[in-house]
C-alpha atoms as a PDB file:
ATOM      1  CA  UNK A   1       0.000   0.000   0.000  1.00  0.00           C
ATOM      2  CA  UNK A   2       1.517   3.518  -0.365  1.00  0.00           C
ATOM      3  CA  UNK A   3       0.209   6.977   0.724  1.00  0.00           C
ATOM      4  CA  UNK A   4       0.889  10.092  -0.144  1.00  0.00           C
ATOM      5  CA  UNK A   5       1.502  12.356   2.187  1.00  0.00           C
ATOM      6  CA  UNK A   6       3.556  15.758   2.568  1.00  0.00           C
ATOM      7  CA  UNK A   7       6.145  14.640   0.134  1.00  0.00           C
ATOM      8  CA  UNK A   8       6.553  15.670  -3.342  1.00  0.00           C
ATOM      9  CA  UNK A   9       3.177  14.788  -5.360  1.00  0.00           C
ATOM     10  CA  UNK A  10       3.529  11.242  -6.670  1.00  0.00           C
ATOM     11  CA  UNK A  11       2.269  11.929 -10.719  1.00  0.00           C
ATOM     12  CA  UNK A  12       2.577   8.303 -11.441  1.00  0.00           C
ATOM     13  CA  UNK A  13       0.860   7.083  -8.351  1.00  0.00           C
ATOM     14  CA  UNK A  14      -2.013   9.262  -9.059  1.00  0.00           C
ATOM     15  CA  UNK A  15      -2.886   7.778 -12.519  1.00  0.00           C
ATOM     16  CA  UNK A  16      -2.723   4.746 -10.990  1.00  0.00           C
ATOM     17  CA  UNK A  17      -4.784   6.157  -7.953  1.00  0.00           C
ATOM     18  CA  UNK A  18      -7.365   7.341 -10.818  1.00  0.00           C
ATOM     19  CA  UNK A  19      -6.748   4.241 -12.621  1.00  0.00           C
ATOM     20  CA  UNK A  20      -9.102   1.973  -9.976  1.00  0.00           C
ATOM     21  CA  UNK A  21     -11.734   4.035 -10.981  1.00  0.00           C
ATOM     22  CA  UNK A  22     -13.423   2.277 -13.905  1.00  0.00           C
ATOM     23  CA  UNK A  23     -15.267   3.915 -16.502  1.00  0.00           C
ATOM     24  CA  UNK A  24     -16.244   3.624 -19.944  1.00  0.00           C
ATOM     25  CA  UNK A  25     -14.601   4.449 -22.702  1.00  0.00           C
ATOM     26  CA  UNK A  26     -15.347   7.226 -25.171  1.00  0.00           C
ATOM     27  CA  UNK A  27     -14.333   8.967 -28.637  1.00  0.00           C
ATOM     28  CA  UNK A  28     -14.806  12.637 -28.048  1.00  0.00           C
ATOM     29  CA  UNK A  29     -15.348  14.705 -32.015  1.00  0.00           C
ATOM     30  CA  UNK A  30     -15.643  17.916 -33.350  1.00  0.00           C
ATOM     31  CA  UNK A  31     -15.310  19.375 -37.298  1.00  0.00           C
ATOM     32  CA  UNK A  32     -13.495  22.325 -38.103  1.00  0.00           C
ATOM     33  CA  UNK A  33     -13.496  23.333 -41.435  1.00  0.00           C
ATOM     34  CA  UNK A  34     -15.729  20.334 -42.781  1.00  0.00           C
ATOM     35  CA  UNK A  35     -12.555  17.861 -41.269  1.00  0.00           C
ATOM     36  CA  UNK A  36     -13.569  15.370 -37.971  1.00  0.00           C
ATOM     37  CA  UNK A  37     -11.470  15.111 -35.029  1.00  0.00           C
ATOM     38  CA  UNK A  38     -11.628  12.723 -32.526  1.00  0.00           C
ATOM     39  CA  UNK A  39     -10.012  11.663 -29.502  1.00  0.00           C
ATOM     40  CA  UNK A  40     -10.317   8.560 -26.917  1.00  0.00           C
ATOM     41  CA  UNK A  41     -11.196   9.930 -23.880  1.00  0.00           C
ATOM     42  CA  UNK A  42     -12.704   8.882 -20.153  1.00  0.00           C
ATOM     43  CA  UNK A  43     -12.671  12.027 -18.498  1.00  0.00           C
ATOM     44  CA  UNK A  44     -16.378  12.338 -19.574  1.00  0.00           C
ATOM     45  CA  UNK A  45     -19.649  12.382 -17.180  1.00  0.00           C
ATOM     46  CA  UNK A  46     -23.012  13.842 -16.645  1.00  0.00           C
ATOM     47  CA  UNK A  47     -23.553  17.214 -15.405  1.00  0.00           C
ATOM     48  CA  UNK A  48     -26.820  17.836 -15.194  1.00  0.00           C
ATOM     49  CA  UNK A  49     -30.137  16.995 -16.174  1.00  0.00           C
ATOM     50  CA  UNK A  50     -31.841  20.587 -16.214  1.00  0.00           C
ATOM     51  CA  UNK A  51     -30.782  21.840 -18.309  1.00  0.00           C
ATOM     52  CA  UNK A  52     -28.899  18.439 -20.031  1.00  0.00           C
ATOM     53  CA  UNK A  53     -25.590  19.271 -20.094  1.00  0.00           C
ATOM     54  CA  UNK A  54     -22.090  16.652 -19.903  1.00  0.00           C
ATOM     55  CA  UNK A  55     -18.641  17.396 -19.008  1.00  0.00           C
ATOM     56  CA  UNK A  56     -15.606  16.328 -20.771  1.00  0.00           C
ATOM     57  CA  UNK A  57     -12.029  17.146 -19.750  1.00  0.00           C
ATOM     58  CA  UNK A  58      -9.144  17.748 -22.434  1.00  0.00           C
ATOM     59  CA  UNK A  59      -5.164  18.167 -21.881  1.00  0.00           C
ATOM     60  CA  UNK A  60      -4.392  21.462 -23.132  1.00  0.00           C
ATOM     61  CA  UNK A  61      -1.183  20.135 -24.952  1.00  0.00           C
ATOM     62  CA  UNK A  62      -3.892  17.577 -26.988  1.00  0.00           C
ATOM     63  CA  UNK A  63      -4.621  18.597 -30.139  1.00  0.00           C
ATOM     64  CA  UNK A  64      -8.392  18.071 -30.070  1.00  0.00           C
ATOM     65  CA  UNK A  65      -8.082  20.862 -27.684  1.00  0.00           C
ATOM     66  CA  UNK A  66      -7.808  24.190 -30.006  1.00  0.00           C
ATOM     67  CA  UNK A  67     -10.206  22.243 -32.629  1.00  0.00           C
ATOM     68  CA  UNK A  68     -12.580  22.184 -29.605  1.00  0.00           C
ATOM     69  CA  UNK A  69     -12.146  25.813 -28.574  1.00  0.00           C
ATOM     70  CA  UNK A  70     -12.492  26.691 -32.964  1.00  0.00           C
ATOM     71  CA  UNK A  71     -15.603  24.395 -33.053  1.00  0.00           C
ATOM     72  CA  UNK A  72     -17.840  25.509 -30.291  1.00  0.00           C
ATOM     73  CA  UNK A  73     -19.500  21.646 -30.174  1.00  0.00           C
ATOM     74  CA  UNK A  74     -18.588  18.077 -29.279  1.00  0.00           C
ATOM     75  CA  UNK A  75     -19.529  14.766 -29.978  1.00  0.00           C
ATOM     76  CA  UNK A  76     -19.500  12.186 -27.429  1.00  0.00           C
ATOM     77  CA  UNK A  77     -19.581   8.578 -28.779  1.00  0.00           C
ATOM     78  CA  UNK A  78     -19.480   5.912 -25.967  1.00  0.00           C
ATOM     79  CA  UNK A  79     -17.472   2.741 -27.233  1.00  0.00           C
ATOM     80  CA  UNK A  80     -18.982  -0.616 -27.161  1.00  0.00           C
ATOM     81  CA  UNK A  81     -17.470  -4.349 -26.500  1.00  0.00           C
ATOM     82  CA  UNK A  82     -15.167  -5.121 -29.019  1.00  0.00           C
ATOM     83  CA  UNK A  83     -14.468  -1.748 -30.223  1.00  0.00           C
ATOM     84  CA  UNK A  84     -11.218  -1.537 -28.548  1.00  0.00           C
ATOM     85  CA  UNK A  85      -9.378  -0.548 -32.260  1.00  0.00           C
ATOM     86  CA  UNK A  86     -11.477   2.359 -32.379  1.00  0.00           C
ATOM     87  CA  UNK A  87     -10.523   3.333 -28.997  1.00  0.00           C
ATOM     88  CA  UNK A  88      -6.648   3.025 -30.149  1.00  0.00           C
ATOM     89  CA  UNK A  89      -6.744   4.623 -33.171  1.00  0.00           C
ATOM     90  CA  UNK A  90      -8.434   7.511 -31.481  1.00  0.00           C
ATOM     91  CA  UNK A  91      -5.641   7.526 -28.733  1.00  0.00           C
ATOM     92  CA  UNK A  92      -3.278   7.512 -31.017  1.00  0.00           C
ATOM     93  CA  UNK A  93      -1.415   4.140 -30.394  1.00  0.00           C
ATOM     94  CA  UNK A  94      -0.500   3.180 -34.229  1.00  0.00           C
ATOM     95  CA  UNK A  95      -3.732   0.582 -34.624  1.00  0.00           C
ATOM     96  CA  UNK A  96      -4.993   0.001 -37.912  1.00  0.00           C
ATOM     97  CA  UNK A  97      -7.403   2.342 -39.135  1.00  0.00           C
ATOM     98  CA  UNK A  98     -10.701   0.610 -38.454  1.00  0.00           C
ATOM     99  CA  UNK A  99     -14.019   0.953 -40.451  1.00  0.00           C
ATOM    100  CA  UNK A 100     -15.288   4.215 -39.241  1.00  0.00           C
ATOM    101  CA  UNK A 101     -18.099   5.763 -39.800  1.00  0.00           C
ATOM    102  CA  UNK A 102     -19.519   8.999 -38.762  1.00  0.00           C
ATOM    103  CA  UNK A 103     -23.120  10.314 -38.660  1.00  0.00           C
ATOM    104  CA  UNK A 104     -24.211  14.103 -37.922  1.00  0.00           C
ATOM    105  CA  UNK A 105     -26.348  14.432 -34.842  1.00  0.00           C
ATOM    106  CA  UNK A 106     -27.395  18.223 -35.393  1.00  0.00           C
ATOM    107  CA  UNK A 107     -24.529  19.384 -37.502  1.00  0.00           C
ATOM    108  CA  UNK A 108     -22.303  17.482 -34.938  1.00  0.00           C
ATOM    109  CA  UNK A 109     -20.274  13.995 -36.045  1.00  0.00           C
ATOM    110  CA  UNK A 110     -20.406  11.135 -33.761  1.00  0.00           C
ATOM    111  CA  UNK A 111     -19.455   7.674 -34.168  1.00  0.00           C
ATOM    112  CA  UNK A 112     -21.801   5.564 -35.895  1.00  0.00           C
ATOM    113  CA  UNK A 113     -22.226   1.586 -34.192  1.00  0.00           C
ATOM    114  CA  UNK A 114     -21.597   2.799 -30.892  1.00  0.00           C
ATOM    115  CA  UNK A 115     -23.414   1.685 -27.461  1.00  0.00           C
ATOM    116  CA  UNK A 116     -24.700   5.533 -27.425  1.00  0.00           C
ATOM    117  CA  UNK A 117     -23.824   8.806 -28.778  1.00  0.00           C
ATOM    118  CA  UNK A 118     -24.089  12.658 -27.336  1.00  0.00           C
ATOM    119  CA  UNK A 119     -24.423  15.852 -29.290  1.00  0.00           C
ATOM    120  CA  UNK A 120     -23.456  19.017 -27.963  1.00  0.00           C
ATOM    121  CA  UNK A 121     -22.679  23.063 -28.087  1.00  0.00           C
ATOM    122  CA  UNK A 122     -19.958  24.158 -25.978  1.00  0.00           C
ATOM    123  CA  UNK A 123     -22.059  26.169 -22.982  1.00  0.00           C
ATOM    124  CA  UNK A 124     -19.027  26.929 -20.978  1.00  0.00           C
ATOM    125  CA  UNK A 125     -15.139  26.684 -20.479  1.00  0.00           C
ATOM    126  CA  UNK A 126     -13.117  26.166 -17.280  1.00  0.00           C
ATOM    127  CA  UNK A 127      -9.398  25.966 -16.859  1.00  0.00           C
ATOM    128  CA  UNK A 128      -8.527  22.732 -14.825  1.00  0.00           C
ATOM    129  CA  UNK A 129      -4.689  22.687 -14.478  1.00  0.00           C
ATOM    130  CA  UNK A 130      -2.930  21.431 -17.436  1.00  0.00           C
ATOM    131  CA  UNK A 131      -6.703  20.495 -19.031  1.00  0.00           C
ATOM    132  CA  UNK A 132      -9.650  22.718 -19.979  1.00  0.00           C
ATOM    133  CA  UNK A 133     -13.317  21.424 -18.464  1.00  0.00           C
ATOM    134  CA  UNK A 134     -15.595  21.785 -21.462  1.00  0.00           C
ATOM    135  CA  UNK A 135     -19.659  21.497 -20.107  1.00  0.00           C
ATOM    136  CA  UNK A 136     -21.972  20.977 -23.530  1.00  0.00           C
ATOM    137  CA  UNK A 137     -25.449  21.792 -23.606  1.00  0.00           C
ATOM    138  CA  UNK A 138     -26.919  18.542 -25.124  1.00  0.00           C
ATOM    139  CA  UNK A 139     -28.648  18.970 -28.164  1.00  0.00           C
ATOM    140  CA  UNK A 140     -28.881  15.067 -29.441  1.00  0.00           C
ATOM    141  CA  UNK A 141     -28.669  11.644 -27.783  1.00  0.00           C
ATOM    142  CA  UNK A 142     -28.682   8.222 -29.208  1.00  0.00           C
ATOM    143  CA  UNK A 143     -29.072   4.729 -27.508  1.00  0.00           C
ATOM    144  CA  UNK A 144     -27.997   1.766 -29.947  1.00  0.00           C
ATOM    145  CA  UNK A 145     -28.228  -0.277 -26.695  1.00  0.00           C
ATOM    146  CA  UNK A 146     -25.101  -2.105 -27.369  1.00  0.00           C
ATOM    147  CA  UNK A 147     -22.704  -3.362 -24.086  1.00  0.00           C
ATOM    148  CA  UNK A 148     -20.667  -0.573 -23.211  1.00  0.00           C
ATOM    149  CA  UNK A 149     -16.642  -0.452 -23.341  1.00  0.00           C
ATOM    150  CA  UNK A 150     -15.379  -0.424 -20.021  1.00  0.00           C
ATOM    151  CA  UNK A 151     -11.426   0.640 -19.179  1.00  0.00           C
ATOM    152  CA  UNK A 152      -9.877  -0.282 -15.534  1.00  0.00           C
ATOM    153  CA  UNK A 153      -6.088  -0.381 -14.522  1.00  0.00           C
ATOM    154  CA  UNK A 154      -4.896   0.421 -17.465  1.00  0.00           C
ATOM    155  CA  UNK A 155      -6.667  -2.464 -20.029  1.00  0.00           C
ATOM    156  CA  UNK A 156      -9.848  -2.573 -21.380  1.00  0.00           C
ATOM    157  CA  UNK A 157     -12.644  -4.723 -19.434  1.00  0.00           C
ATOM    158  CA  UNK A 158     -16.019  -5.877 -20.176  1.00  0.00           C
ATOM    159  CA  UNK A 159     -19.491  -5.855 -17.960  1.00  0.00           C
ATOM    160  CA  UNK A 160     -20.125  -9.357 -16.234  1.00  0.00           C
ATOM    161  CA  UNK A 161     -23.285  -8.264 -14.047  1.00  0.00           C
ATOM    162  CA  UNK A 162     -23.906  -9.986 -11.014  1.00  0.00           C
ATOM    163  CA  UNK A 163     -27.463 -10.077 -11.069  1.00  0.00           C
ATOM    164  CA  UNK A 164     -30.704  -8.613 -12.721  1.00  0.00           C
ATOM    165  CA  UNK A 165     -31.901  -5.972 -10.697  1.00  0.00           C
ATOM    166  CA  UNK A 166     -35.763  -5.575 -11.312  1.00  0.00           C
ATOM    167  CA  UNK A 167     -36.625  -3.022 -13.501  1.00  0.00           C
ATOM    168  CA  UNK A 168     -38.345   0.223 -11.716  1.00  0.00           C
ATOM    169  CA  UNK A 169     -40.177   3.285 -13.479  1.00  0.00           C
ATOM    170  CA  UNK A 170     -39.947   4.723  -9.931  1.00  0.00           C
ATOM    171  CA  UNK A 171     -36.269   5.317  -9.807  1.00  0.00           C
ATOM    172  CA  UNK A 172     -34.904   8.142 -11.338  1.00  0.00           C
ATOM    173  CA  UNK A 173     -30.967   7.962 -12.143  1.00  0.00           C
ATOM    174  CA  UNK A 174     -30.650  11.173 -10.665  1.00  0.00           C
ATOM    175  CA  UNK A 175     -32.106  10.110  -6.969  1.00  0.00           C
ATOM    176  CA  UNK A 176     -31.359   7.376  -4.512  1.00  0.00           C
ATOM    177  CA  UNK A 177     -34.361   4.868  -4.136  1.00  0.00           C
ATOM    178  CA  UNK A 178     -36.299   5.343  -1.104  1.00  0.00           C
ATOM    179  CA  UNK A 179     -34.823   2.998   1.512  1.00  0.00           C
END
């Protein structure tokens, strides 16, 4: 086990810190001058449901991040099981191009074949360090209810679900069920 205490920040210990936390596995795009960008990306999450907005986080040193800041809008495609050459090609890591295909959500590309897909217009920027926080107003959504891509200590994973939970109108995502 180590800590981290008063001493010089650990950098590498904190990815792997932030590297238990598992989470799916996204292609974040934009166009700028009729040319798609995309990036693989994880530092993505709700923000809130009234108005719908998401949150993604970009290095500023990445190149998707000026397109971003030029574009004013993002897609968010969420990677599904088996689409692990997508995610590579997107990071960057030399993989062969796969078969990609992109669809406009309101002017905005996204990944077609996806588990689900997000359009959105940029609503606000916030420095974060060495990233920029970019919160989108959500202006399109798509479910293709395929498994999602999941990515935990460092390698890609897959759902095994313990158990059906029973399906209930009731609970909202957004609020604990009543105990």
């Amino acid at each position: 086990m180590n800590v981290q205490g008063e001493t010089a920040f650990d950098s590498k210990l904190f990815r792997r810190v932030m590297g238990r936390f598992a989470s799916g596995v996204t292609v974040i795009t934009t166009e700028v001058e009729g040319a798609v960008r995309g990036m693989t990306a994880n530092a993505f999450m709700s923000g809130s449901l009234t108005p719908p907005l998401c949150i993604i986080s970009v290095a500023k040193k990445a190149r998707m991040h000026d397109a971003l800041q030029n574009s004013g809008h993002f897609g968010v495609s969420i990677l599904a099981q088996g689409q692990e050459s997508v995610s590579q090609h997107f990071a960057g890591q030399g993989a062969a191009d796969p078969d990609l295909l992109f669809e406009h959500m309101h002017g905005i590309p996204v990944l077609a074949h996806v588990s689900a897909a997000i359009a959105s217009k940029v609503a606000a920027v916030h420095d974060c360090g060495d990233h920029t926080i970019f919160i989108g107003h959500i202006v399109g959504l798509r479910d293709d209810e395929r498994t999602p891509l999941l990515y935990y200590a460092g390698k890609y994973a897959v759902v095994h679900p313990k158990k059906e939970l029973p399906a209930d109108p009731s609970i909202d995502f957004w609020e604990l069920p009543p105990e």
